[in-house]
ModelCIF file with pLDDT and N, C-alpha, C, O atoms, coordinates in Angstrom:
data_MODEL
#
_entry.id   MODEL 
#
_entity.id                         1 
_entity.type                       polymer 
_entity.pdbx_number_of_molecules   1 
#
_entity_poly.entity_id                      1 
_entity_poly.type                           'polypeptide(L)' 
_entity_poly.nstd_linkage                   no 
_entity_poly.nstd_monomer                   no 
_entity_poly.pdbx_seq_one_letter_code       
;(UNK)(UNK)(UNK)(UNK)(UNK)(UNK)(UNK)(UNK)(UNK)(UNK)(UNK)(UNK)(UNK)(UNK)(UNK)(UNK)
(UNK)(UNK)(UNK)(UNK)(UNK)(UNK)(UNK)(UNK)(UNK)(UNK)(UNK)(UNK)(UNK)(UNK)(UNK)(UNK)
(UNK)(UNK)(UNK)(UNK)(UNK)(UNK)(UNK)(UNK)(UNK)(UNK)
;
_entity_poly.pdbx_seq_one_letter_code_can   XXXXXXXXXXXXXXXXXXXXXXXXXXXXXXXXXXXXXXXXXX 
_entity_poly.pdbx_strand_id                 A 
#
loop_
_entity_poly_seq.entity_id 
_entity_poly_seq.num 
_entity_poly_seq.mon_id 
_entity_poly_seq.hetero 
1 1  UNK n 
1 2  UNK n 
1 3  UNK n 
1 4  UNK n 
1 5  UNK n 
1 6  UNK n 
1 7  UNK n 
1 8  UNK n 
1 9  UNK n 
1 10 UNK n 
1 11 UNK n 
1 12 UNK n 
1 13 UNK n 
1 14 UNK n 
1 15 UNK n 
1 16 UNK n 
1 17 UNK n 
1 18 UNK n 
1 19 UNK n 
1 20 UNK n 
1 21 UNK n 
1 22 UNK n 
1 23 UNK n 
1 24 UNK n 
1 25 UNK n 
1 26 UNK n 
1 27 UNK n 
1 28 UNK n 
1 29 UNK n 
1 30 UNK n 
1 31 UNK n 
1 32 UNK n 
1 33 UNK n 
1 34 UNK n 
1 35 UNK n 
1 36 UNK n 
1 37 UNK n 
1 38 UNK n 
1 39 UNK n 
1 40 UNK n 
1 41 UNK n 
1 42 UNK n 
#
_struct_asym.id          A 
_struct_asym.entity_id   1 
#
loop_
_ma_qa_metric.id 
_ma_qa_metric.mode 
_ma_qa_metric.name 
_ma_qa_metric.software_group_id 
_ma_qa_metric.type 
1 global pLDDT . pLDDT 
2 local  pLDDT . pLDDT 
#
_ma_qa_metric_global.metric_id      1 
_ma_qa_metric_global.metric_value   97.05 
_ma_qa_metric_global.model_id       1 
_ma_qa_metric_global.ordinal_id     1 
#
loop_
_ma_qa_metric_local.label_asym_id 
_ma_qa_metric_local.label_comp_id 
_ma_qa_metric_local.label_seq_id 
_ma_qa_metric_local.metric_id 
_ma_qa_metric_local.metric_value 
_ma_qa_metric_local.model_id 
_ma_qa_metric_local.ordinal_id 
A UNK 1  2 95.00 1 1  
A UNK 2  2 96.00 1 2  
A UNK 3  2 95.00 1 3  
A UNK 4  2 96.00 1 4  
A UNK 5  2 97.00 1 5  
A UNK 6  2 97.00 1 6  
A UNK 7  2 98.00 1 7  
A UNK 8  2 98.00 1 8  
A UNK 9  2 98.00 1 9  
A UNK 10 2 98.00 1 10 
A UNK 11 2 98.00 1 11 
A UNK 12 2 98.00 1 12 
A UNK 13 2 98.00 1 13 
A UNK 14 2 98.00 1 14 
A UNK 15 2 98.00 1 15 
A UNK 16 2 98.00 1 16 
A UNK 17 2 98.00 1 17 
A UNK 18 2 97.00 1 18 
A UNK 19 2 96.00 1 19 
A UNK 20 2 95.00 1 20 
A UNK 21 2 92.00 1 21 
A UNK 22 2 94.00 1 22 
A UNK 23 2 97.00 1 23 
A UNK 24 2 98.00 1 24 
A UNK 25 2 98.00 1 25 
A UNK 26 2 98.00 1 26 
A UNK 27 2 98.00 1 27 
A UNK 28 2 98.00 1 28 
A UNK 29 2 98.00 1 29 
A UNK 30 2 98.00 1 30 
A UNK 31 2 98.00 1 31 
A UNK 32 2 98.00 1 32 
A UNK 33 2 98.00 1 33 
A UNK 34 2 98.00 1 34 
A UNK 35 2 97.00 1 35 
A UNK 36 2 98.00 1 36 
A UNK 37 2 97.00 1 37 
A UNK 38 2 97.00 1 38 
A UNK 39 2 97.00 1 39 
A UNK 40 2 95.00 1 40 
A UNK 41 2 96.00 1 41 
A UNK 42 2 96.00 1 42 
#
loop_
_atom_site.group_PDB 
_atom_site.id 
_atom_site.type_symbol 
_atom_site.label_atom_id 
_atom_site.label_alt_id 
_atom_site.label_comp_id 
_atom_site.label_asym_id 
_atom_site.label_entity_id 
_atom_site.label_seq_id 
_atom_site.pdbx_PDB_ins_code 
_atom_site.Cartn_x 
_atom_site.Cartn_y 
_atom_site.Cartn_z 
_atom_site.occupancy 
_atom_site.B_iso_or_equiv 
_atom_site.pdbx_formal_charge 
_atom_site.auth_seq_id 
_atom_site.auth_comp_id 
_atom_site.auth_asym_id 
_atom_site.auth_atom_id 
_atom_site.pdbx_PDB_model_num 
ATOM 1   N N  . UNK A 1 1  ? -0.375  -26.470 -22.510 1.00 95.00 ? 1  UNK A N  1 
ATOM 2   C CA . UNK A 1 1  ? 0.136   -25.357 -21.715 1.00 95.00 ? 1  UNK A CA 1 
ATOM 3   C C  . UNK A 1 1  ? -1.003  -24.477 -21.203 1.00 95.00 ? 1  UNK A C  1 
ATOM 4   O O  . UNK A 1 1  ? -0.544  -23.392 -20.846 1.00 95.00 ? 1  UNK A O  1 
ATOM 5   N N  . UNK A 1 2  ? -2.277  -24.555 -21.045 1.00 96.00 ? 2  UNK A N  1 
ATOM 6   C CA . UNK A 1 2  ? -3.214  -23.890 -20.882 1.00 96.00 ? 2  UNK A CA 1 
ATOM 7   C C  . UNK A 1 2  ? -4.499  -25.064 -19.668 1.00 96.00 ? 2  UNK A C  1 
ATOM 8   O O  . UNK A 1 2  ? -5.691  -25.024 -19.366 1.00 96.00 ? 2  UNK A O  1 
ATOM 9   N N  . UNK A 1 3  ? -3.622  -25.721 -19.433 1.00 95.00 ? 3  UNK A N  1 
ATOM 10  C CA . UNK A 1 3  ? -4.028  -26.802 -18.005 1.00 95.00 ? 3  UNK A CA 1 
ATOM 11  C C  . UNK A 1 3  ? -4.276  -26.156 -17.052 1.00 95.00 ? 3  UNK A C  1 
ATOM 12  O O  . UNK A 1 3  ? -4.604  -26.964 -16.183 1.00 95.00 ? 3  UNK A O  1 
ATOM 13  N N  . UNK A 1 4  ? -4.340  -24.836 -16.538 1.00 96.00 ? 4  UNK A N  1 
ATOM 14  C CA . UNK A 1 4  ? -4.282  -23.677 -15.545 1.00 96.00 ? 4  UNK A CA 1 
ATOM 15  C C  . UNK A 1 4  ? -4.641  -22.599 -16.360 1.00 96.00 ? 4  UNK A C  1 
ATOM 16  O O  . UNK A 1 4  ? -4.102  -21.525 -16.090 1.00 96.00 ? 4  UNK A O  1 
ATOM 17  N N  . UNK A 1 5  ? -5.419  -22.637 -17.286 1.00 97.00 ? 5  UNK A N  1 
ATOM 18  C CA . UNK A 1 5  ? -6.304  -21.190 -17.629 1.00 97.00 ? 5  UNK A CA 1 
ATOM 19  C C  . UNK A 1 5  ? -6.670  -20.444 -17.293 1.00 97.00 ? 5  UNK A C  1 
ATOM 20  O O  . UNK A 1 5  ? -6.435  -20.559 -16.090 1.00 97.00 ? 5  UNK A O  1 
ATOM 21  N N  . UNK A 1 6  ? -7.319  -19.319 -17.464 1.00 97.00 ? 6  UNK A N  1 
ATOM 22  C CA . UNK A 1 6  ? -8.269  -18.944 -16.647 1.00 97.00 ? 6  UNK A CA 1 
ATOM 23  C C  . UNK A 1 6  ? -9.226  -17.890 -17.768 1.00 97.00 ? 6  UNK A C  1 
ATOM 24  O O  . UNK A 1 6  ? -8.799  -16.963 -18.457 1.00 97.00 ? 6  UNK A O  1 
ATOM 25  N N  . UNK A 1 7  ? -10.611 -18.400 -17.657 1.00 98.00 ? 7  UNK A N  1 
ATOM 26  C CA . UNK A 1 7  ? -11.333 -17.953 -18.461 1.00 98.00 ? 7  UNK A CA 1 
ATOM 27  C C  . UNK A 1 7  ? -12.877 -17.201 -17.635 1.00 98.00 ? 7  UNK A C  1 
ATOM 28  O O  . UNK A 1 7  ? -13.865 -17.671 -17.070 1.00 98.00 ? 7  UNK A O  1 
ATOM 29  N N  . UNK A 1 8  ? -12.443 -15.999 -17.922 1.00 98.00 ? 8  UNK A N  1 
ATOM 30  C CA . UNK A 1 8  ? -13.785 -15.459 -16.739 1.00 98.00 ? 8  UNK A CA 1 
ATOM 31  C C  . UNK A 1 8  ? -14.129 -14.364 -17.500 1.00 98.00 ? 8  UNK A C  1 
ATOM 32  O O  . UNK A 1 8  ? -13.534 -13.505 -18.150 1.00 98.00 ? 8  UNK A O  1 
ATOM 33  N N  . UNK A 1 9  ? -15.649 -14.743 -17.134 1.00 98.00 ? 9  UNK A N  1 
ATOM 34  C CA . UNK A 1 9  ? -16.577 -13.155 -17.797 1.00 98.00 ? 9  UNK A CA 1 
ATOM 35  C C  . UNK A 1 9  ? -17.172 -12.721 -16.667 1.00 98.00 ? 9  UNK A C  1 
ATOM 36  O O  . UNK A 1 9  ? -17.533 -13.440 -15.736 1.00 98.00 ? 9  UNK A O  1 
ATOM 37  N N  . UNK A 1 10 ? -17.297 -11.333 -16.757 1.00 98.00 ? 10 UNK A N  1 
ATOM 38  C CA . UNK A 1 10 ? -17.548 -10.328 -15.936 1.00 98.00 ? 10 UNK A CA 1 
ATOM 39  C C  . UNK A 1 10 ? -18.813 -9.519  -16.352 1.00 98.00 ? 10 UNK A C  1 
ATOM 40  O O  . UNK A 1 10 ? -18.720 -8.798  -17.346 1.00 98.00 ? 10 UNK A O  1 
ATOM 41  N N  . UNK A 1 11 ? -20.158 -9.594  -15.569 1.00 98.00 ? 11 UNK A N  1 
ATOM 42  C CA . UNK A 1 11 ? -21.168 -9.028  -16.248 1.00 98.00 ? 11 UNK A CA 1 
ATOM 43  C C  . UNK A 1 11 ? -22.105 -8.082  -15.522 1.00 98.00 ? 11 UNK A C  1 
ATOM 44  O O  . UNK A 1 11 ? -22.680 -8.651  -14.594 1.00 98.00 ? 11 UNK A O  1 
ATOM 45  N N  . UNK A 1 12 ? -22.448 -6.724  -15.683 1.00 98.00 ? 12 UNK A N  1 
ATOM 46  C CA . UNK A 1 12 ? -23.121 -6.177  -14.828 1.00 98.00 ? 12 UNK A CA 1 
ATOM 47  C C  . UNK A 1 12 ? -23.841 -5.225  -15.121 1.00 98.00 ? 12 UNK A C  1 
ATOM 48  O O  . UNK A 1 12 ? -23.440 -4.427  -15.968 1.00 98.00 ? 12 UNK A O  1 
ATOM 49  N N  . UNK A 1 13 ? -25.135 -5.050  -14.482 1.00 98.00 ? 13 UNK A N  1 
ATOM 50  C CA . UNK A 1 13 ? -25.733 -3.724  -15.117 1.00 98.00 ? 13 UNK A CA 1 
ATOM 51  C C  . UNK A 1 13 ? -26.549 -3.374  -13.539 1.00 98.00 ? 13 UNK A C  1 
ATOM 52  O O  . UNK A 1 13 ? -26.906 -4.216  -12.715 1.00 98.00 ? 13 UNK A O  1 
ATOM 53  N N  . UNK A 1 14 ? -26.722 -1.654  -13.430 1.00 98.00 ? 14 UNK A N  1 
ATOM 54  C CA . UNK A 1 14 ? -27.383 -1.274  -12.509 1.00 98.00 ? 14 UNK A CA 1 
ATOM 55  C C  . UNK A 1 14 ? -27.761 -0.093  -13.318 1.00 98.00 ? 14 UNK A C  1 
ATOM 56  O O  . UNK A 1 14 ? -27.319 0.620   -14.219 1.00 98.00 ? 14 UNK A O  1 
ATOM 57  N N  . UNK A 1 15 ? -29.104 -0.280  -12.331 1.00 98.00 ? 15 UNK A N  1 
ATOM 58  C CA . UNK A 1 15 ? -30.131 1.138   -12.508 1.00 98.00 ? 15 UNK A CA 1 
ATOM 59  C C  . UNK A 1 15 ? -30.343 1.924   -11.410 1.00 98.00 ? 15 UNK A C  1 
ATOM 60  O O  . UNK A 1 15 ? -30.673 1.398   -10.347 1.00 98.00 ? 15 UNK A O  1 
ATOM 61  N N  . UNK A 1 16 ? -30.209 3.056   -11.503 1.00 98.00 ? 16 UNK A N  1 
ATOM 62  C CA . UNK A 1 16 ? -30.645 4.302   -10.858 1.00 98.00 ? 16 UNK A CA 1 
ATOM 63  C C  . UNK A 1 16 ? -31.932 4.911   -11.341 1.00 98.00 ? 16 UNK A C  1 
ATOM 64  O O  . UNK A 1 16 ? -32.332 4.865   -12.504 1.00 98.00 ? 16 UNK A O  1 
ATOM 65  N N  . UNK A 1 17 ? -32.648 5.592   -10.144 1.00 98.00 ? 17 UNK A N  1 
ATOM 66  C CA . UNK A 1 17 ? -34.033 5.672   -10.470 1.00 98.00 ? 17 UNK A CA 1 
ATOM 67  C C  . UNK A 1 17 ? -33.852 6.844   -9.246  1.00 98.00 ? 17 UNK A C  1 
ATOM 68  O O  . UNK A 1 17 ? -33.865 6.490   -8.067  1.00 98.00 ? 17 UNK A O  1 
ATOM 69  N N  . UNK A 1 18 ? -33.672 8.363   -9.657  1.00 97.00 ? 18 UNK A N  1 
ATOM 70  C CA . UNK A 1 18 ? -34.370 9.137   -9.156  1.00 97.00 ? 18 UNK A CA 1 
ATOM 71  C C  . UNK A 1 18 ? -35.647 9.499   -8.583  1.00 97.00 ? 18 UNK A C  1 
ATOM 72  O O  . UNK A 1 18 ? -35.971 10.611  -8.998  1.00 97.00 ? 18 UNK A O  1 
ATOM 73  N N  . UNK A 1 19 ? -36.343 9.094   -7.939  1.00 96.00 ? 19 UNK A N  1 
ATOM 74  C CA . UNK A 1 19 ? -37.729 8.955   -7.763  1.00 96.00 ? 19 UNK A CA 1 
ATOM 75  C C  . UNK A 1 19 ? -38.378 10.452  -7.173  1.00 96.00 ? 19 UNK A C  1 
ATOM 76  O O  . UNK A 1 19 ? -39.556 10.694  -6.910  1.00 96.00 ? 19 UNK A O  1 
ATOM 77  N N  . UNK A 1 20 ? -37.346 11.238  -7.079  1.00 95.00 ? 20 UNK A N  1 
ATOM 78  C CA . UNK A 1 20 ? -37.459 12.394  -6.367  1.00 95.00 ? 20 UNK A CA 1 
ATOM 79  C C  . UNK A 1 20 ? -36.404 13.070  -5.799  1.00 95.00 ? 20 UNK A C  1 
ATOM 80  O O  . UNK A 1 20 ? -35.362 12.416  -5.751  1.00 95.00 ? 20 UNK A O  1 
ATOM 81  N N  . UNK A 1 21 ? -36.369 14.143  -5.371  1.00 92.00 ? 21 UNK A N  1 
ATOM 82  C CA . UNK A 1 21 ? -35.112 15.161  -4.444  1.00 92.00 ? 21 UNK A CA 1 
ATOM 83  C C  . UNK A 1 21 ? -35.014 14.233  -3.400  1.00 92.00 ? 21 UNK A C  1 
ATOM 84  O O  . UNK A 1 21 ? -33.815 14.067  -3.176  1.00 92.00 ? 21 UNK A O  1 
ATOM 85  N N  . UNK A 1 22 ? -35.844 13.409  -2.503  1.00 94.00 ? 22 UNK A N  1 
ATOM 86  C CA . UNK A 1 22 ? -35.721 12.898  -1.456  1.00 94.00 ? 22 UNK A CA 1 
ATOM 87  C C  . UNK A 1 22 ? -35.564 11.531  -1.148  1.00 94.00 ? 22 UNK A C  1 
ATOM 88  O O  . UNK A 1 22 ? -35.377 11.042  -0.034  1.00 94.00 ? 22 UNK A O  1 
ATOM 89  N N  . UNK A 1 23 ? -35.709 10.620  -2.876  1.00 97.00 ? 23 UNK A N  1 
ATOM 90  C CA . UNK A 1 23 ? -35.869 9.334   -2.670  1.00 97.00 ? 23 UNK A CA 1 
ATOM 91  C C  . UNK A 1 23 ? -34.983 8.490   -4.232  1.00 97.00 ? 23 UNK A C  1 
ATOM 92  O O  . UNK A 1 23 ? -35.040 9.026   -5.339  1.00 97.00 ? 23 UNK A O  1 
ATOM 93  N N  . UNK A 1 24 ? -34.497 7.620   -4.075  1.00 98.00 ? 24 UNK A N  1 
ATOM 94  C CA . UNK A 1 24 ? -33.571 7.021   -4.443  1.00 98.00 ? 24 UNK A CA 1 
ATOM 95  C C  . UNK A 1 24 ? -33.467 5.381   -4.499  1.00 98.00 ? 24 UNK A C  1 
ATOM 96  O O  . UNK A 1 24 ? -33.377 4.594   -3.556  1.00 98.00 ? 24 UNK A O  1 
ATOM 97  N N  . UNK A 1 25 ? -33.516 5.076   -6.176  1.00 98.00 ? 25 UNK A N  1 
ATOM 98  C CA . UNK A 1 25 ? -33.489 3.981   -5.915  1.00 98.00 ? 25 UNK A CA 1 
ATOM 99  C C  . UNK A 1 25 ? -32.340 2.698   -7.033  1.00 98.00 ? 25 UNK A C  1 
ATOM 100 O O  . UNK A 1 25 ? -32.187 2.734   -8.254  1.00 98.00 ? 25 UNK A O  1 
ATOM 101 N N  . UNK A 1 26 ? -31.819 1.852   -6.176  1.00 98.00 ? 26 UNK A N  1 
ATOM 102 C CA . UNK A 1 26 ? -30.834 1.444   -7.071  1.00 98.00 ? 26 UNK A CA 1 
ATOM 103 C C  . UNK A 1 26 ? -30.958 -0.282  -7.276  1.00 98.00 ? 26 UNK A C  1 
ATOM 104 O O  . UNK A 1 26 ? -31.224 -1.094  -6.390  1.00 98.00 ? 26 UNK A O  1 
ATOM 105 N N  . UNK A 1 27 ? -30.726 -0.514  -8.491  1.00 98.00 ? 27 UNK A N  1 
ATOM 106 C CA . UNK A 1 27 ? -31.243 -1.979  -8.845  1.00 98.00 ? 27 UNK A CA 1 
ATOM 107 C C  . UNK A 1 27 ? -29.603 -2.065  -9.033  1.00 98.00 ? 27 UNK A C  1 
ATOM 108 O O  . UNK A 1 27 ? -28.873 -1.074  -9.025  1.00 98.00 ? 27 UNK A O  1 
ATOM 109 N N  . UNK A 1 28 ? -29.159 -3.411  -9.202  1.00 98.00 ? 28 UNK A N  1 
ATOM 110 C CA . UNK A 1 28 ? -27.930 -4.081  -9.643  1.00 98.00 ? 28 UNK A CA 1 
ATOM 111 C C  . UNK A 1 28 ? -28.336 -5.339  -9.873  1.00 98.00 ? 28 UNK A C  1 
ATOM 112 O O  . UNK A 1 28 ? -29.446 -5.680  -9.465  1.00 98.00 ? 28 UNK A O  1 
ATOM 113 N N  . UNK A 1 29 ? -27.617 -6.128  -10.476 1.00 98.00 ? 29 UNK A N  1 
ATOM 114 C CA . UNK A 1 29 ? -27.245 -6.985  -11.407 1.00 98.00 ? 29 UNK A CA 1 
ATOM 115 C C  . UNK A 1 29 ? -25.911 -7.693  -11.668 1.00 98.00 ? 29 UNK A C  1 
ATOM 116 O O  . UNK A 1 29 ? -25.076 -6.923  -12.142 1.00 98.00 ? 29 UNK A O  1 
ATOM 117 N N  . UNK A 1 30 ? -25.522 -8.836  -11.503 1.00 98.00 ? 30 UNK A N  1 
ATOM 118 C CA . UNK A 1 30 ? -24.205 -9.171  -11.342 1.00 98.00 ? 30 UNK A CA 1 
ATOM 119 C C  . UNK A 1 30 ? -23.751 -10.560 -11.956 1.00 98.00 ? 30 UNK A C  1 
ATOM 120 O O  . UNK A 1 30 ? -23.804 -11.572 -11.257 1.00 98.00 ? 30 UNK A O  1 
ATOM 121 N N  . UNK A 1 31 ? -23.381 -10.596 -13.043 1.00 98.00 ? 31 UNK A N  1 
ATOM 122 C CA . UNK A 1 31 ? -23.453 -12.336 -13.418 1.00 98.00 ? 31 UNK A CA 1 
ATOM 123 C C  . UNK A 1 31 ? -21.345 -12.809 -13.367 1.00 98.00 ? 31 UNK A C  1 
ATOM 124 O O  . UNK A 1 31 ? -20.293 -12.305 -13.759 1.00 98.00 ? 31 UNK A O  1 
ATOM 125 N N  . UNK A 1 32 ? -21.594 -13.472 -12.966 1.00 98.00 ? 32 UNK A N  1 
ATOM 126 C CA . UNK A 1 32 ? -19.507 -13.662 -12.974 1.00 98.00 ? 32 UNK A CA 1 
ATOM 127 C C  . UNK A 1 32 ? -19.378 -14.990 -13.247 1.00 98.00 ? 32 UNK A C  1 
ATOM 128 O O  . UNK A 1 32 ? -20.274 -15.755 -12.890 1.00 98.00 ? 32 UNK A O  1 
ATOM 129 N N  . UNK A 1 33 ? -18.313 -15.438 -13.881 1.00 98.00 ? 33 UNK A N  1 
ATOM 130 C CA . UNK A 1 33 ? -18.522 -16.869 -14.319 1.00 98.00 ? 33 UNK A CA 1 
ATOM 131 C C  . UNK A 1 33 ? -16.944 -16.887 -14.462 1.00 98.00 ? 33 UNK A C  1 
ATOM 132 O O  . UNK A 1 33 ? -16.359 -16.226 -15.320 1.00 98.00 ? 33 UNK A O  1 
ATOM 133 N N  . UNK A 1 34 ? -16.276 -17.750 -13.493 1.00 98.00 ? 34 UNK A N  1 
ATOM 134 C CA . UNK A 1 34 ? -14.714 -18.329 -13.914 1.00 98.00 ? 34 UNK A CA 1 
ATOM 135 C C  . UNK A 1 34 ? -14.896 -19.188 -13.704 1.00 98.00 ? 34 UNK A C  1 
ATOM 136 O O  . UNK A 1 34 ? -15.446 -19.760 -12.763 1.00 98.00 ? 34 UNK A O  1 
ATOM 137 N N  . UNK A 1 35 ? -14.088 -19.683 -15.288 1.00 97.00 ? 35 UNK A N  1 
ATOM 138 C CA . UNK A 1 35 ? -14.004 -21.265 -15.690 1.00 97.00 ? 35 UNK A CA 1 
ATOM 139 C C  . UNK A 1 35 ? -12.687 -21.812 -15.836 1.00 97.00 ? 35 UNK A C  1 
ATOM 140 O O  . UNK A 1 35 ? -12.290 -22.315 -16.886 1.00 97.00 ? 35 UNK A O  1 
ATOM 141 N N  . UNK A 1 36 ? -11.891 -21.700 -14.603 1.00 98.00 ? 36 UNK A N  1 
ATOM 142 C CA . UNK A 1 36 ? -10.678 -21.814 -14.542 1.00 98.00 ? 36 UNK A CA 1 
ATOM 143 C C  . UNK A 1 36 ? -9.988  -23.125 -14.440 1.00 98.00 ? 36 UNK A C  1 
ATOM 144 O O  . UNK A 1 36 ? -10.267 -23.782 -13.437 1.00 98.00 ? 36 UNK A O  1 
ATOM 145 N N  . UNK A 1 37 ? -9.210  -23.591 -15.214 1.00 97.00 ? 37 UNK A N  1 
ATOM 146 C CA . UNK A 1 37 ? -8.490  -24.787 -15.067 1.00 97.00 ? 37 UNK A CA 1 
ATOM 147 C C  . UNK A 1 37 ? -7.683  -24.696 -13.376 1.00 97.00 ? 37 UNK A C  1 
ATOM 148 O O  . UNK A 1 37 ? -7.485  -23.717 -12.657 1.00 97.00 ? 37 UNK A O  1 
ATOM 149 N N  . UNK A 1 38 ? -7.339  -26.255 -13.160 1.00 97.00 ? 38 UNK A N  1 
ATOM 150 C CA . UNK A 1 38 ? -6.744  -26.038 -11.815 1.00 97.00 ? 38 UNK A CA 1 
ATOM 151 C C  . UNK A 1 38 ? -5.206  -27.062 -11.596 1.00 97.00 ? 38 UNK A C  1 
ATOM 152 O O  . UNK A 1 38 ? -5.584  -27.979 -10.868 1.00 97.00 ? 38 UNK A O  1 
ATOM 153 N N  . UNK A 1 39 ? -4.356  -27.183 -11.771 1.00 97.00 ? 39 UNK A N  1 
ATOM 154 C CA . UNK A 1 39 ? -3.418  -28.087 -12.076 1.00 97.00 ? 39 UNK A CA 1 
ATOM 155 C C  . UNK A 1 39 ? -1.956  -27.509 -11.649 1.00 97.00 ? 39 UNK A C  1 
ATOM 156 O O  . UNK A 1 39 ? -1.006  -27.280 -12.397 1.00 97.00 ? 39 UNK A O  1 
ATOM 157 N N  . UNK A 1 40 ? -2.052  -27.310 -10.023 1.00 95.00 ? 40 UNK A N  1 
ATOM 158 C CA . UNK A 1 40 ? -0.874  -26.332 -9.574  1.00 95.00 ? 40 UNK A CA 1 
ATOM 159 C C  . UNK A 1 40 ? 0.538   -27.278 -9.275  1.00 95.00 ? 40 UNK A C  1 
ATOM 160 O O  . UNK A 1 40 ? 1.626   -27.034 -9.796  1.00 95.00 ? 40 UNK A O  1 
ATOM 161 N N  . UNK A 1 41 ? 0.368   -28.004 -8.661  1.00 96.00 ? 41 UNK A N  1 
ATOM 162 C CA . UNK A 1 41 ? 1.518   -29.239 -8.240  1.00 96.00 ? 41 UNK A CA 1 
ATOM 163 C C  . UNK A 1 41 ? 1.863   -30.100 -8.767  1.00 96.00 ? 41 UNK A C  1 
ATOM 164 O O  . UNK A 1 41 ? 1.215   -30.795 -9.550  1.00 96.00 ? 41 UNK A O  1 
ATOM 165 N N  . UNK A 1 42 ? 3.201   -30.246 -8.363  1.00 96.00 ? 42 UNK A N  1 
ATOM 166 C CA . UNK A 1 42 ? 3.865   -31.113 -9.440  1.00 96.00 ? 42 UNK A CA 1 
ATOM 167 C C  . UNK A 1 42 ? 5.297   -32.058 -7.886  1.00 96.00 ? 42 UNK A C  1 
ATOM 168 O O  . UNK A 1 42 ? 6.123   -32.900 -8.238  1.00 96.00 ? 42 UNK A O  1 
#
């Protein structure tokens, strides 16, 4: 009963970096992983 799963991780990190009143800086990071079964029709 699990022929159509769905198994997903969700991963993320960002940085902010004030560098000043006038300057701004932003890193991100993003990992996603679905490992989903697929078995719709019948």
């Amino acid at each position: 009963d699990d022929n159509a799963d769905r198994d997903e991780l969700t991963s993320r990190i960002r940085l902010r970096w004030l560098a000043s009143e006038r300057h701004t800086l932003d890193l991100g990071m993003t990992y996603i992983d679905m490992d989903n079964g697929y078995d719709a029709f019948s």
